[in-house]
PDB file of N, CA and C in Angstrom:
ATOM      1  N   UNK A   1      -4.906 -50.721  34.164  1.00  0.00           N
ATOM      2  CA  UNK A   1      -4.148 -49.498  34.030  1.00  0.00           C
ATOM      3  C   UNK A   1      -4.431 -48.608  35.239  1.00  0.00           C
ATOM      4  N   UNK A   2      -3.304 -47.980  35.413  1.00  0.00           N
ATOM      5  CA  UNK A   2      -3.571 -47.309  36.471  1.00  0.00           C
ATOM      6  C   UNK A   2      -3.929 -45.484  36.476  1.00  0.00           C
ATOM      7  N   UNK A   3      -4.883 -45.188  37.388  1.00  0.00           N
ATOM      8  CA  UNK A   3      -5.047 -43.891  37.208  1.00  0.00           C
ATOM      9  C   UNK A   3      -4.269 -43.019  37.694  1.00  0.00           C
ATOM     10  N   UNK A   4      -3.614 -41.693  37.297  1.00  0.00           N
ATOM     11  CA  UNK A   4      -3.303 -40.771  37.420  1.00  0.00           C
ATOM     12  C   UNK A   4      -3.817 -39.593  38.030  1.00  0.00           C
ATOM     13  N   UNK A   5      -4.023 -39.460  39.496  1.00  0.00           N
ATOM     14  CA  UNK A   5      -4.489 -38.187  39.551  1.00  0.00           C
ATOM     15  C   UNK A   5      -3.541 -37.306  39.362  1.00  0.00           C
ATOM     16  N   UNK A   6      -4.123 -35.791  38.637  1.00  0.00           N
ATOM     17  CA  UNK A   6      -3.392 -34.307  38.458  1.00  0.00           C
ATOM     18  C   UNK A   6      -4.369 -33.736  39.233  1.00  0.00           C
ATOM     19  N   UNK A   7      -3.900 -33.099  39.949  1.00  0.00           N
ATOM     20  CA  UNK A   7      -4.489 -31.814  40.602  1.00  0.00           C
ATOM     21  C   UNK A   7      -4.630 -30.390  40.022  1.00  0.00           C
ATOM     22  N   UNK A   8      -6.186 -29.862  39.848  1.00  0.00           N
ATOM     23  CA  UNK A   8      -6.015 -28.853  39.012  1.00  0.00           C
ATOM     24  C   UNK A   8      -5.581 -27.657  39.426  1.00  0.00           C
ATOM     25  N   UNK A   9      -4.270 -26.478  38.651  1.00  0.00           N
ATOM     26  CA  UNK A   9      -3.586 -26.045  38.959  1.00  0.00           C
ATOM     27  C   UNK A   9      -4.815 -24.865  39.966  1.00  0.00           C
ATOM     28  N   UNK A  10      -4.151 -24.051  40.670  1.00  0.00           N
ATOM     29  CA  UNK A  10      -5.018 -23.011  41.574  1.00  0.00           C
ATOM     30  C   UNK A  10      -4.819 -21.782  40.883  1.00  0.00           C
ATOM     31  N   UNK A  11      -5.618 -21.451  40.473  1.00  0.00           N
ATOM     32  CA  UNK A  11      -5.802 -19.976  39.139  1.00  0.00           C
ATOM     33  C   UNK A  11      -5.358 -18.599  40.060  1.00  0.00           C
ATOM     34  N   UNK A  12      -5.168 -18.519  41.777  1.00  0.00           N
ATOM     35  CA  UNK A  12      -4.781 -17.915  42.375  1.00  0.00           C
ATOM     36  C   UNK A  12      -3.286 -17.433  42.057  1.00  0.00           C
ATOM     37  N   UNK A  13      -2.383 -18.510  41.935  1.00  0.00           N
ATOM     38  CA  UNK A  13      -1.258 -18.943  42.002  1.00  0.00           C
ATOM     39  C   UNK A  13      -0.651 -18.702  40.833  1.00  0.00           C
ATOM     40  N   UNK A  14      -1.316 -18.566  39.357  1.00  0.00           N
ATOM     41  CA  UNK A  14      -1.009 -19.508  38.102  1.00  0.00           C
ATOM     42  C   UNK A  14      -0.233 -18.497  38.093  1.00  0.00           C
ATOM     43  N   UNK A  15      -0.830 -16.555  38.186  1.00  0.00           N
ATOM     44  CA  UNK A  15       0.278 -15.265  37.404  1.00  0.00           C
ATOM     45  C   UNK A  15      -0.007 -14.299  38.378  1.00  0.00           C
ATOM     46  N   UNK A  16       1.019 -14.318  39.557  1.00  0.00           N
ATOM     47  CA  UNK A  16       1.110 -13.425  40.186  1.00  0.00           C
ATOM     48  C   UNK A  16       2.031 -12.227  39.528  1.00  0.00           C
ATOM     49  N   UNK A  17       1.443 -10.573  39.451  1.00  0.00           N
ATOM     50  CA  UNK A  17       1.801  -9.937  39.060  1.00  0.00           C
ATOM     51  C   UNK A  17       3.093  -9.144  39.473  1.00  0.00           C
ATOM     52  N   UNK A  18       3.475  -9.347  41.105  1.00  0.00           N
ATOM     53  CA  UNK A  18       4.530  -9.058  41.848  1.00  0.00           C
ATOM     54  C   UNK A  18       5.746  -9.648  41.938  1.00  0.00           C
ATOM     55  N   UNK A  19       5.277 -11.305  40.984  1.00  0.00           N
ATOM     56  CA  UNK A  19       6.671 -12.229  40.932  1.00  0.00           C
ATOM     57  C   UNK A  19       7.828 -11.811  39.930  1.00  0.00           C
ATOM     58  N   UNK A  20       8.639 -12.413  40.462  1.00  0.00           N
ATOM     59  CA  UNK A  20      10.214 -11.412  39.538  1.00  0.00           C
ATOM     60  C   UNK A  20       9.723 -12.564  38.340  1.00  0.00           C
ATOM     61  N   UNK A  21      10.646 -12.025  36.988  1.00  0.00           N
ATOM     62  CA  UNK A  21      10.434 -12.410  35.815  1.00  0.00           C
ATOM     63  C   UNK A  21      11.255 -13.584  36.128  1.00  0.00           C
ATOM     64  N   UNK A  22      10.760 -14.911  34.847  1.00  0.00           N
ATOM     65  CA  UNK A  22      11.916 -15.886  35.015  1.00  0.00           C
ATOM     66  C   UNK A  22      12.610 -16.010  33.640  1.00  0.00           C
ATOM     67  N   UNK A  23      13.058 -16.605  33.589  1.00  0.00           N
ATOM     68  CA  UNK A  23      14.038 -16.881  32.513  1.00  0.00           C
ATOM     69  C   UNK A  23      13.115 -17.554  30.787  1.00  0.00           C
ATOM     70  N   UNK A  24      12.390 -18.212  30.891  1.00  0.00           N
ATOM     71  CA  UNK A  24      11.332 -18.318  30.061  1.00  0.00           C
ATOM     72  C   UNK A  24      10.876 -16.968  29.458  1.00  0.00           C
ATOM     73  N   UNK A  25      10.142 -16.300  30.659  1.00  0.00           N
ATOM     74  CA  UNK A  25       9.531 -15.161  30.050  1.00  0.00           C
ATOM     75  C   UNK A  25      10.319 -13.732  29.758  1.00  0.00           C
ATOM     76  N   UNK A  26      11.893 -14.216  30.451  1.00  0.00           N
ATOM     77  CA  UNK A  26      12.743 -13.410  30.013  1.00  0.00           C
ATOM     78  C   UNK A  26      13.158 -13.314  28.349  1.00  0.00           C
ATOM     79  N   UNK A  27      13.208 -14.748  28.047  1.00  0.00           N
ATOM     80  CA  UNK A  27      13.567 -14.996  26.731  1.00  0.00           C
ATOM     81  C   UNK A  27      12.297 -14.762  25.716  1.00  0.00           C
ATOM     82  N   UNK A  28      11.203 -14.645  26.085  1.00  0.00           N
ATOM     83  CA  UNK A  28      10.280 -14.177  25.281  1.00  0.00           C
ATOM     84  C   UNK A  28      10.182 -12.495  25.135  1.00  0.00           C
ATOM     85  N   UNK A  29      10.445 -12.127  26.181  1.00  0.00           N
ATOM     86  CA  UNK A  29      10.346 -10.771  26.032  1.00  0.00           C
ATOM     87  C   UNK A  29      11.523 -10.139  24.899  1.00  0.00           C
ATOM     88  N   UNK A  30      12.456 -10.737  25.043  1.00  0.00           N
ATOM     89  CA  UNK A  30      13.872 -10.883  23.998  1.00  0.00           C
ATOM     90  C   UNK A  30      13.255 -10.995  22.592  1.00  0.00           C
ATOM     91  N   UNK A  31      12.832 -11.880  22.339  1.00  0.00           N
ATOM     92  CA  UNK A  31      12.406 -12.083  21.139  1.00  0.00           C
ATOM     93  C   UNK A  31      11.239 -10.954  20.549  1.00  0.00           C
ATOM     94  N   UNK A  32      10.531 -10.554  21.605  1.00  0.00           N
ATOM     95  CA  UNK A  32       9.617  -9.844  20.870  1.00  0.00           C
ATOM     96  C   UNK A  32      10.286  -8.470  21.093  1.00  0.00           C
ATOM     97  N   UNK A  33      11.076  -8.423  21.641  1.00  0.00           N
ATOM     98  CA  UNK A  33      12.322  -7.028  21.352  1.00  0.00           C
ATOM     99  C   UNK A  33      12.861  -6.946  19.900  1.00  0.00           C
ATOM    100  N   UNK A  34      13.017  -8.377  19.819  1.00  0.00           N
ATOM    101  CA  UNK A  34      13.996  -8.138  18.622  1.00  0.00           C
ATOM    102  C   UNK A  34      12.902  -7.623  17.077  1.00  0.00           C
ATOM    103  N   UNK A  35      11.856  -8.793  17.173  1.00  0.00           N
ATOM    104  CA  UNK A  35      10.504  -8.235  15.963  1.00  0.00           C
ATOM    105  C   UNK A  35       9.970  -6.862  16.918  1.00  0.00           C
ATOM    106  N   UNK A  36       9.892  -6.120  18.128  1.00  0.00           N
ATOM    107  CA  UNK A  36       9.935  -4.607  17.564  1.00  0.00           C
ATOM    108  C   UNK A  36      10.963  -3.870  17.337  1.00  0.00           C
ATOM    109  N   UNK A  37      12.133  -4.291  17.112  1.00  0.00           N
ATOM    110  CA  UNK A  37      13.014  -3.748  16.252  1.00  0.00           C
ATOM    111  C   UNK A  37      12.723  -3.537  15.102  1.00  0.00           C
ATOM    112  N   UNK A  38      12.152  -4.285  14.422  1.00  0.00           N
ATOM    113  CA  UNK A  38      11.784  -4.444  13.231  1.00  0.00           C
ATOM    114  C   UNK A  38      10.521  -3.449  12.433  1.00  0.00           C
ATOM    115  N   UNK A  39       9.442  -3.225  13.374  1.00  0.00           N
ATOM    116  CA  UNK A  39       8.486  -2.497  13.119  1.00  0.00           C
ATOM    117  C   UNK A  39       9.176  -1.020  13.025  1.00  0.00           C
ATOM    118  N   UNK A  40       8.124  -0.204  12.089  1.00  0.00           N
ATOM    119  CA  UNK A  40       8.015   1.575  11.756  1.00  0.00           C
ATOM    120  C   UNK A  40       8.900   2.116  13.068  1.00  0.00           C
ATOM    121  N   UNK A  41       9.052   3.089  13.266  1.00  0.00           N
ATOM    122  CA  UNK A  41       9.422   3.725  14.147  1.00  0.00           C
ATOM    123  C   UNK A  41       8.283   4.462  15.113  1.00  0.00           C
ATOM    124  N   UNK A  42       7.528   4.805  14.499  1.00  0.00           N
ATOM    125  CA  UNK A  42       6.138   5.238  14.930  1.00  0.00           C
ATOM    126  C   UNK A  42       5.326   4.308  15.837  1.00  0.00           C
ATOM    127  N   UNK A  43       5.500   3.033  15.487  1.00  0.00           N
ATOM    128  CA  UNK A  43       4.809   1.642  16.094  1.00  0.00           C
ATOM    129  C   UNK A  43       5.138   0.963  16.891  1.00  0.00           C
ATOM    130  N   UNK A  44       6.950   1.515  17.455  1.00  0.00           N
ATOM    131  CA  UNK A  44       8.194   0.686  18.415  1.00  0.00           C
ATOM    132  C   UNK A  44       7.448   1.921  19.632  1.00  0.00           C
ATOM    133  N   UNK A  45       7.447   0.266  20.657  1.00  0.00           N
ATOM    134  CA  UNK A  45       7.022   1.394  22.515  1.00  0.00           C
ATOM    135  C   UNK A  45       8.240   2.056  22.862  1.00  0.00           C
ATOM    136  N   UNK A  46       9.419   1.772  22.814  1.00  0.00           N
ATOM    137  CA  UNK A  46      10.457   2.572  23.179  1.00  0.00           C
ATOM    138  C   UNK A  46      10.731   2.073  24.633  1.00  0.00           C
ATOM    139  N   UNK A  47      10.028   0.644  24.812  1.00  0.00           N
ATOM    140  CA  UNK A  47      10.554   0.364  26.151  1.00  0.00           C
ATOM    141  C   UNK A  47      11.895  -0.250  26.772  1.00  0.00           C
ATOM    142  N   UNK A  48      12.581  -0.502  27.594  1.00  0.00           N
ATOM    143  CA  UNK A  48      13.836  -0.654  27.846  1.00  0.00           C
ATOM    144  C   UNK A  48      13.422  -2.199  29.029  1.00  0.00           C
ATOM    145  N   UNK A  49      13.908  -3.222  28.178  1.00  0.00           N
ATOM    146  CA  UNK A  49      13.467  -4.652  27.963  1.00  0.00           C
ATOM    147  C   UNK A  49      14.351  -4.906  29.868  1.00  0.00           C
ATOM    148  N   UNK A  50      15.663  -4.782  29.260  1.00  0.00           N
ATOM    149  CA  UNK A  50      16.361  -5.206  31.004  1.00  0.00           C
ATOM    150  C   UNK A  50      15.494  -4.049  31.990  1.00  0.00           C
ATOM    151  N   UNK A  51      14.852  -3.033  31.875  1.00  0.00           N
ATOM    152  CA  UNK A  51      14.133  -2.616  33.380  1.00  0.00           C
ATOM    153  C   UNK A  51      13.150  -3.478  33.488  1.00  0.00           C
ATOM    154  N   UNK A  52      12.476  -4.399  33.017  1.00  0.00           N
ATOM    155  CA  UNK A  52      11.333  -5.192  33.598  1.00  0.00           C
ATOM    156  C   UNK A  52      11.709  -6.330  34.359  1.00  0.00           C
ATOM    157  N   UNK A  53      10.656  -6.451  35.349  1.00  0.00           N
ATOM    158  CA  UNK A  53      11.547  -6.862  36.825  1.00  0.00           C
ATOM    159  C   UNK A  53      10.405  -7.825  37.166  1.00  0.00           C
ATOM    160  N   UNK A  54       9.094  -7.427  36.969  1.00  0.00           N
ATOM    161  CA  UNK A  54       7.887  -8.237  37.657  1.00  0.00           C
ATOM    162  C   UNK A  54       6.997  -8.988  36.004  1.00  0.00           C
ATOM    163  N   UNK A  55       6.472  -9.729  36.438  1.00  0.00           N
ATOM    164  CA  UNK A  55       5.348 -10.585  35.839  1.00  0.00           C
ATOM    165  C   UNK A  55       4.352  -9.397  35.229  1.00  0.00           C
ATOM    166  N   UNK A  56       4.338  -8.518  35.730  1.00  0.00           N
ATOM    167  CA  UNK A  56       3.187  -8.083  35.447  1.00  0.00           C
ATOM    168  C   UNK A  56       3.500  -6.801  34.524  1.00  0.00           C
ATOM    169  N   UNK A  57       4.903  -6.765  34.956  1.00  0.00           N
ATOM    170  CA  UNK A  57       5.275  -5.096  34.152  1.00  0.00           C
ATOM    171  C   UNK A  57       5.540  -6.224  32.968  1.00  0.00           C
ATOM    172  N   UNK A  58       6.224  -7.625  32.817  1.00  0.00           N
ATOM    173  CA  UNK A  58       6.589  -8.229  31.621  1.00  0.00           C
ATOM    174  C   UNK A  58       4.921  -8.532  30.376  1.00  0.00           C
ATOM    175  N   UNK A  59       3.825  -8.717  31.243  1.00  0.00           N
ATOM    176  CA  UNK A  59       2.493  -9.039  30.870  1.00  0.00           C
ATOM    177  C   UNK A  59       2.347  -7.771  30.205  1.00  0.00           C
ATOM    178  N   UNK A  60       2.320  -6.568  30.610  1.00  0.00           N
ATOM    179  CA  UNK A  60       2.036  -5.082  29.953  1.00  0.00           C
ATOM    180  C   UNK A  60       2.679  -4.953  29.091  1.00  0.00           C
ATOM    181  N   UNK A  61       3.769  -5.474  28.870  1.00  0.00           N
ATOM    182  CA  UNK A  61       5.123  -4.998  27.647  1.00  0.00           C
ATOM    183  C   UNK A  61       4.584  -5.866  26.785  1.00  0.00           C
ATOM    184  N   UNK A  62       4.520  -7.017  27.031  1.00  0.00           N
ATOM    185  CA  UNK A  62       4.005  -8.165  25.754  1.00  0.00           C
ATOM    186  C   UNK A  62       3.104  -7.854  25.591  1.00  0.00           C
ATOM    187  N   UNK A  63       1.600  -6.872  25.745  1.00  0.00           N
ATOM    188  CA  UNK A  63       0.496  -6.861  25.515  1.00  0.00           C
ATOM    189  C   UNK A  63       0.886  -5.623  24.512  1.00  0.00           C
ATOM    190  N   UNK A  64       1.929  -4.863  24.584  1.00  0.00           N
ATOM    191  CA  UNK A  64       1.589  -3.443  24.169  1.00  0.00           C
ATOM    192  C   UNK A  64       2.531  -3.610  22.604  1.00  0.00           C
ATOM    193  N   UNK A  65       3.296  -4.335  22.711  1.00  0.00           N
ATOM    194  CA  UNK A  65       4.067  -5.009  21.519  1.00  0.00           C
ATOM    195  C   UNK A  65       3.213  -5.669  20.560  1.00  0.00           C
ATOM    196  N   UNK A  66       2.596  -6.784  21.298  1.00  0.00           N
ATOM    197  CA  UNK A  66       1.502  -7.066  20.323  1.00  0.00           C
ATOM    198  C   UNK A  66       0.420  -6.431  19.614  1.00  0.00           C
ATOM    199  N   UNK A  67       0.215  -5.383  20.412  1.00  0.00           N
ATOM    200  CA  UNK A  67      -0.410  -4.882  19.750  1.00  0.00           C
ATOM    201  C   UNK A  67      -0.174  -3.884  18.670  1.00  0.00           C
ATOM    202  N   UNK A  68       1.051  -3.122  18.977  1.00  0.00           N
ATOM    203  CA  UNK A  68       2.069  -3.027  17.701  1.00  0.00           C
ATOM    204  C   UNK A  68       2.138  -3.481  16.818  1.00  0.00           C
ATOM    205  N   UNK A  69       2.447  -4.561  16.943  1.00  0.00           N
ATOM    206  CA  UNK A  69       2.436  -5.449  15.538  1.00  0.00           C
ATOM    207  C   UNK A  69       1.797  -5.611  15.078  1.00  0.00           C
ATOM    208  N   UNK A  70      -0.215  -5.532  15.721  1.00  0.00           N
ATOM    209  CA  UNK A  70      -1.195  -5.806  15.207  1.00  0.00           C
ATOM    210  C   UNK A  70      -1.080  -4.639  14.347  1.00  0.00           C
ATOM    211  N   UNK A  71      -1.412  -3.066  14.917  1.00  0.00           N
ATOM    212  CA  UNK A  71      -1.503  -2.240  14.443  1.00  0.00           C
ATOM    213  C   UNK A  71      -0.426  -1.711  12.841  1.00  0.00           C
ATOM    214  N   UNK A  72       1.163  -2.210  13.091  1.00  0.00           N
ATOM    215  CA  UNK A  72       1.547  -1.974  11.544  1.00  0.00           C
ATOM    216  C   UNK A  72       1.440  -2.866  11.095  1.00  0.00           C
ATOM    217  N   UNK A  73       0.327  -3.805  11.061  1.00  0.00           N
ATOM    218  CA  UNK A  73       0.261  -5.107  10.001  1.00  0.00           C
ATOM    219  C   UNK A  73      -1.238  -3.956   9.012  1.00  0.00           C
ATOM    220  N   UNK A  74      -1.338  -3.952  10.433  1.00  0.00           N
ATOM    221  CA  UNK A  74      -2.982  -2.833   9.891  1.00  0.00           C
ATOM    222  C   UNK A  74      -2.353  -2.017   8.895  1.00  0.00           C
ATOM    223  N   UNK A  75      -1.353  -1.207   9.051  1.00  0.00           N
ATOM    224  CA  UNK A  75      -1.500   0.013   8.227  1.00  0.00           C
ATOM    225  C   UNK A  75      -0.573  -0.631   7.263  1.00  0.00           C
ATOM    226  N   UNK A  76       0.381  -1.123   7.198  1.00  0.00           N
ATOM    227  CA  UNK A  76       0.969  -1.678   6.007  1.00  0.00           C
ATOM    228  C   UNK A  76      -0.185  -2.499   4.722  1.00  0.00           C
ATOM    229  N   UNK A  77      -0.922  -3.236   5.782  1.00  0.00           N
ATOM    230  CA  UNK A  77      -2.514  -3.786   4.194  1.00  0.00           C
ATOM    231  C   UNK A  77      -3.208  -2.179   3.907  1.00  0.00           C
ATOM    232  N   UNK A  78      -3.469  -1.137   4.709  1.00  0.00           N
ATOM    233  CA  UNK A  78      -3.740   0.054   3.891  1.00  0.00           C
ATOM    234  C   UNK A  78      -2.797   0.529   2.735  1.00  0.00           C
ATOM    235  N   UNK A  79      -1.736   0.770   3.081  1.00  0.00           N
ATOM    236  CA  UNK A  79      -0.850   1.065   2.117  1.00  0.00           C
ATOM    237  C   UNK A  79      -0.368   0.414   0.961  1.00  0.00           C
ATOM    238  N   UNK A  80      -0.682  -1.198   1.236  1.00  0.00           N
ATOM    239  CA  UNK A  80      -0.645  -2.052   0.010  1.00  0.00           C
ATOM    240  C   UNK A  80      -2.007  -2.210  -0.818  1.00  0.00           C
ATOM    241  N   UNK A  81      -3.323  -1.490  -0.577  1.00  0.00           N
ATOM    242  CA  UNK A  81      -4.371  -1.501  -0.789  1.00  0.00           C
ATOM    243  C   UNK A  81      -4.413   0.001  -1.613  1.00  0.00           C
ATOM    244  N   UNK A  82      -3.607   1.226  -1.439  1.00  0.00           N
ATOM    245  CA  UNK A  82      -3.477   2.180  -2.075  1.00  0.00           C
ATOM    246  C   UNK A  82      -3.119   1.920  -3.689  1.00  0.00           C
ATOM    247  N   UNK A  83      -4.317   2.547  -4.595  1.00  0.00           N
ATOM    248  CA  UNK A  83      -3.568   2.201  -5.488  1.00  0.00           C
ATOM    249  C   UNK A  83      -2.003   2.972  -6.076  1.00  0.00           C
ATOM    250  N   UNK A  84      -1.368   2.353  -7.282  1.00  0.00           N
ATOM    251  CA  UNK A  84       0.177   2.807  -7.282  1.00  0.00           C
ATOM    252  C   UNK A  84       0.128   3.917  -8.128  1.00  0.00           C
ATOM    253  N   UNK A  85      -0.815   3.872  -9.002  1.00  0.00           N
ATOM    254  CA  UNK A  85      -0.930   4.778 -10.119  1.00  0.00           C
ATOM    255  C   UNK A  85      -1.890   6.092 -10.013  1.00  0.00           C
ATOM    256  N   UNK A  86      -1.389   7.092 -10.619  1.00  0.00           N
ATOM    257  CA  UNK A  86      -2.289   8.706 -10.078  1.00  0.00           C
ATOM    258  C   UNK A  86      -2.719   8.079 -11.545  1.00  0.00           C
ATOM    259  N   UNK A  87      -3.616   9.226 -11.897  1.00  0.00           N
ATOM    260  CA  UNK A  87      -4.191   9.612 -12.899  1.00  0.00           C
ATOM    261  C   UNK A  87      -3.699  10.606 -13.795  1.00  0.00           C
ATOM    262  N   UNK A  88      -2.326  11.270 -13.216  1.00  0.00           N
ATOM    263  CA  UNK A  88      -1.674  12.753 -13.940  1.00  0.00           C
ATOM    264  C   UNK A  88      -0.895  11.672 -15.032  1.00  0.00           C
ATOM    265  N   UNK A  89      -0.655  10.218 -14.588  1.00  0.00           N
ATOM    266  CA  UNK A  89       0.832  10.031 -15.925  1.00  0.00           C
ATOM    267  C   UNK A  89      -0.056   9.523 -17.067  1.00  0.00           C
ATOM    268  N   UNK A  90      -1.149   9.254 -16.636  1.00  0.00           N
ATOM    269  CA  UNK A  90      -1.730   8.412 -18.120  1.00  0.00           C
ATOM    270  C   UNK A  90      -1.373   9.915 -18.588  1.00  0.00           C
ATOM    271  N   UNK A  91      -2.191  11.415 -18.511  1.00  0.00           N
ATOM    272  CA  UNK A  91      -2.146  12.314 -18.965  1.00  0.00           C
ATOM    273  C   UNK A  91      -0.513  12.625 -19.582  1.00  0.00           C
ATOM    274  N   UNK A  92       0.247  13.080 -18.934  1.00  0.00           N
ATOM    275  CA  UNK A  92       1.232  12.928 -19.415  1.00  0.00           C
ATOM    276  C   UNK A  92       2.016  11.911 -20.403  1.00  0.00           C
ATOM    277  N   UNK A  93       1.645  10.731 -20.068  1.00  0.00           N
ATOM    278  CA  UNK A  93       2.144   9.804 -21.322  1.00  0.00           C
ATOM    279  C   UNK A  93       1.379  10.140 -22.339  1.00  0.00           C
ATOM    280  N   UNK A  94      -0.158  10.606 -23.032  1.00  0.00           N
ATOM    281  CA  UNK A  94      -0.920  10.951 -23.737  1.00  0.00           C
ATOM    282  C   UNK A  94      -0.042  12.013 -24.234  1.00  0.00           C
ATOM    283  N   UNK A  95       0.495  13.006 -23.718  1.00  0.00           N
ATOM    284  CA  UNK A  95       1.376  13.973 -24.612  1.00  0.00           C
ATOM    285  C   UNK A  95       2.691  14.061 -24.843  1.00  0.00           C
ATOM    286  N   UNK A  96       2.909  13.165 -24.637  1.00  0.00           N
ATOM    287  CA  UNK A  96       4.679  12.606 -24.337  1.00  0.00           C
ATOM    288  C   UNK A  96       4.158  12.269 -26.550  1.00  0.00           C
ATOM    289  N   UNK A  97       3.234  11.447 -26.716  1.00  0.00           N
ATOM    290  CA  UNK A  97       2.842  10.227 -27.733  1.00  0.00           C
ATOM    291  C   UNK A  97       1.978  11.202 -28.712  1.00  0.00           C
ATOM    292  N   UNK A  98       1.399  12.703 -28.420  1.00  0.00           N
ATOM    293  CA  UNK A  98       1.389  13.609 -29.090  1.00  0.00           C
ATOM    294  C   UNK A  98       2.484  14.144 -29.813  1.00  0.00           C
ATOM    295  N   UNK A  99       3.316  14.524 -28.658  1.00  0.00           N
ATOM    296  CA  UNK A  99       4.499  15.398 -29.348  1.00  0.00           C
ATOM    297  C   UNK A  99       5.398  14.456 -30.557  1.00  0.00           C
ATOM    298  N   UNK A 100       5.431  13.118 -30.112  1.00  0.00           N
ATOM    299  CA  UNK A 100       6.109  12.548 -31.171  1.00  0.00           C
ATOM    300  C   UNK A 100       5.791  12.497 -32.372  1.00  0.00           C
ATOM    301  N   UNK A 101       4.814  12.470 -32.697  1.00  0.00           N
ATOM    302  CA  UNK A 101       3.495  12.705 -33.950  1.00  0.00           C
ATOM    303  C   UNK A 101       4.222  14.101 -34.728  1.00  0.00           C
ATOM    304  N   UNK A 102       4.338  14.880 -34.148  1.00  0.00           N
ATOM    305  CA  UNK A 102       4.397  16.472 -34.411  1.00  0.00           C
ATOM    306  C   UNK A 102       6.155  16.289 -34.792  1.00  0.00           C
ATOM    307  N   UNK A 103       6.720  15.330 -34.406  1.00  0.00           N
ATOM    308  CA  UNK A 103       8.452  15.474 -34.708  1.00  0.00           C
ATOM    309  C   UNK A 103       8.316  15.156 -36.593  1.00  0.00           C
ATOM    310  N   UNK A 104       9.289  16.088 -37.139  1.00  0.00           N
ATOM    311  CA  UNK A 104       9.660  15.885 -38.595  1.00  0.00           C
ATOM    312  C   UNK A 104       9.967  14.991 -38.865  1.00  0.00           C
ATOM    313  N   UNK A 105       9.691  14.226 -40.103  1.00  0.00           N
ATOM    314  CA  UNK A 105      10.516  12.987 -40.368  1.00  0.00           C
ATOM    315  C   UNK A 105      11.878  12.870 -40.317  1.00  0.00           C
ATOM    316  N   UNK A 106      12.493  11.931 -40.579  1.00  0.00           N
ATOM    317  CA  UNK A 106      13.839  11.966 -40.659  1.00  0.00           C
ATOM    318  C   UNK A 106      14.777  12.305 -41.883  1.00  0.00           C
ATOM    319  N   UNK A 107      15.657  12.988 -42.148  1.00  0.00           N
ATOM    320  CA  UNK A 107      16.499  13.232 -43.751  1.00  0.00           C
ATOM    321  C   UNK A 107      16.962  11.415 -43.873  1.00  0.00           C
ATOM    322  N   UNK A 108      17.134  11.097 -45.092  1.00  0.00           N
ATOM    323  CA  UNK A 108      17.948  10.133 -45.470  1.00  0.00           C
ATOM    324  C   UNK A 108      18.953  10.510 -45.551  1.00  0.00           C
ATOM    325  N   UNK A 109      19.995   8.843 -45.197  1.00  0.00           N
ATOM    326  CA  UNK A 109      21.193   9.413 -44.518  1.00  0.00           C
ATOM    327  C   UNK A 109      22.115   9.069 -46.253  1.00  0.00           C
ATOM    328  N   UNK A 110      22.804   9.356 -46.425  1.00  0.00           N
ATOM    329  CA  UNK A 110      24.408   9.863 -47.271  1.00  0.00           C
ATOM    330  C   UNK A 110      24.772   8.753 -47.241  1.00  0.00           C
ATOM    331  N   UNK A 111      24.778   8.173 -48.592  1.00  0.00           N
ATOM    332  CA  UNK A 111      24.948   6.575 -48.694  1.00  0.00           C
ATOM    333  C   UNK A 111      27.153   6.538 -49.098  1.00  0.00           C
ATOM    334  N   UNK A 112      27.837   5.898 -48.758  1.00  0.00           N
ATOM    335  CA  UNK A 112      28.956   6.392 -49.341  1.00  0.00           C
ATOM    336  C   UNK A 112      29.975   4.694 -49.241  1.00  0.00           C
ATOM    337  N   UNK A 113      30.206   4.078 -49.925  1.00  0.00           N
ATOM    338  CA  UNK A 113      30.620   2.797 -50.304  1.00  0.00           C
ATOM    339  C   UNK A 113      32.070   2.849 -49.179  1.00  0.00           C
ATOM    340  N   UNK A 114      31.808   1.137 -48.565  1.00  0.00           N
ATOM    341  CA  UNK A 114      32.992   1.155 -47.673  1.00  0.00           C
ATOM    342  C   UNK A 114      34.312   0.764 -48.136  1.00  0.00           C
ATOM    343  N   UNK A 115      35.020   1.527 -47.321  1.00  0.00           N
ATOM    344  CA  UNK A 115      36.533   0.783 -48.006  1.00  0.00           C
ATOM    345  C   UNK A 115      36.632  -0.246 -47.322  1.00  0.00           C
ATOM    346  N   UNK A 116      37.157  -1.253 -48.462  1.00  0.00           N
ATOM    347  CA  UNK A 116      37.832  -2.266 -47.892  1.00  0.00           C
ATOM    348  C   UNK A 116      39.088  -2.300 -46.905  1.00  0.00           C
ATOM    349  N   UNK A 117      38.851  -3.245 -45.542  1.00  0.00           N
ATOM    350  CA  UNK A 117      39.769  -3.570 -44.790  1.00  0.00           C
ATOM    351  C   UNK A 117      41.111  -4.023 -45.314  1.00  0.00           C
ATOM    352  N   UNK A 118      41.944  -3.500 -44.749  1.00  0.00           N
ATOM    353  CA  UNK A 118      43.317  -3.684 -44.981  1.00  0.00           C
ATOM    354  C   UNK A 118      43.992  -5.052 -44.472  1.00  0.00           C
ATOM    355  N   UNK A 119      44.548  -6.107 -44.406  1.00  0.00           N
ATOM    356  CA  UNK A 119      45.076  -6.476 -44.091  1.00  0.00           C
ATOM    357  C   UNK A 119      46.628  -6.776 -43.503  1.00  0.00           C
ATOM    358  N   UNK A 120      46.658  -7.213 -42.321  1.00  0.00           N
ATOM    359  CA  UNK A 120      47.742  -7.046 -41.614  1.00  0.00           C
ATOM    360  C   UNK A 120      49.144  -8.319 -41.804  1.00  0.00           C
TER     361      UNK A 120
END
């Protein structure tokens, strides 16, 4: 069998920050446009996806998105961790289940024999 040399890539080279965006990382940046669409309003960067031009302004946008997303994943498990219930309705249902207690009984109702249906 025969060997294969690969040459290992030059880490100089791999992400120059001055290179124009390509089409790959164009389409990623797209996508993560579209899931921060999706996030709070509070949590969207408000950045404007067609001005990014370089590698490096595209590297900053994807870093700051992600971390967006990290952050309302964060606060959405706080808010699902809140509990749902106060403590005022037990109280209130407790006298909702008083007052009914306190209602008069009911009169019996006026018994009065039905007429028979007519036929057509």
């Amino acid at each position: 069998m025969t060997v294969i040399h690969v040459p290992r890539p030059d880490t100089k080279k791999i992400m120059d920050p001055n290179r124009p965006v390509n089409t790959l990382l164009k389409a990623q940046m797209q996508h993560l446009y579209d899931a921060e669409l999706k996030l709070p309003i509070a949590h969207q960067t408000n950045v404007y996806v067609n001005a990014i031009r370089t590698e490096g302004e595209a590297a900053d946008y994807v870093r700051r998105v992600t971390e967006a997303i990290h952050h309302a994943h964060d606060a959405a498990a706080v808010q699902r961790a809140k509990p749902k219930r106060k403590p005022g309705i037990a109280i209130a249902a407790a006298a909702e289940t008083q007052r009914s207690k306190l209602k008069k009984p009911a009169k019996p109702k006026k018994t009065t024999k039905a007429k028979p249906k007519r036929k057509r």
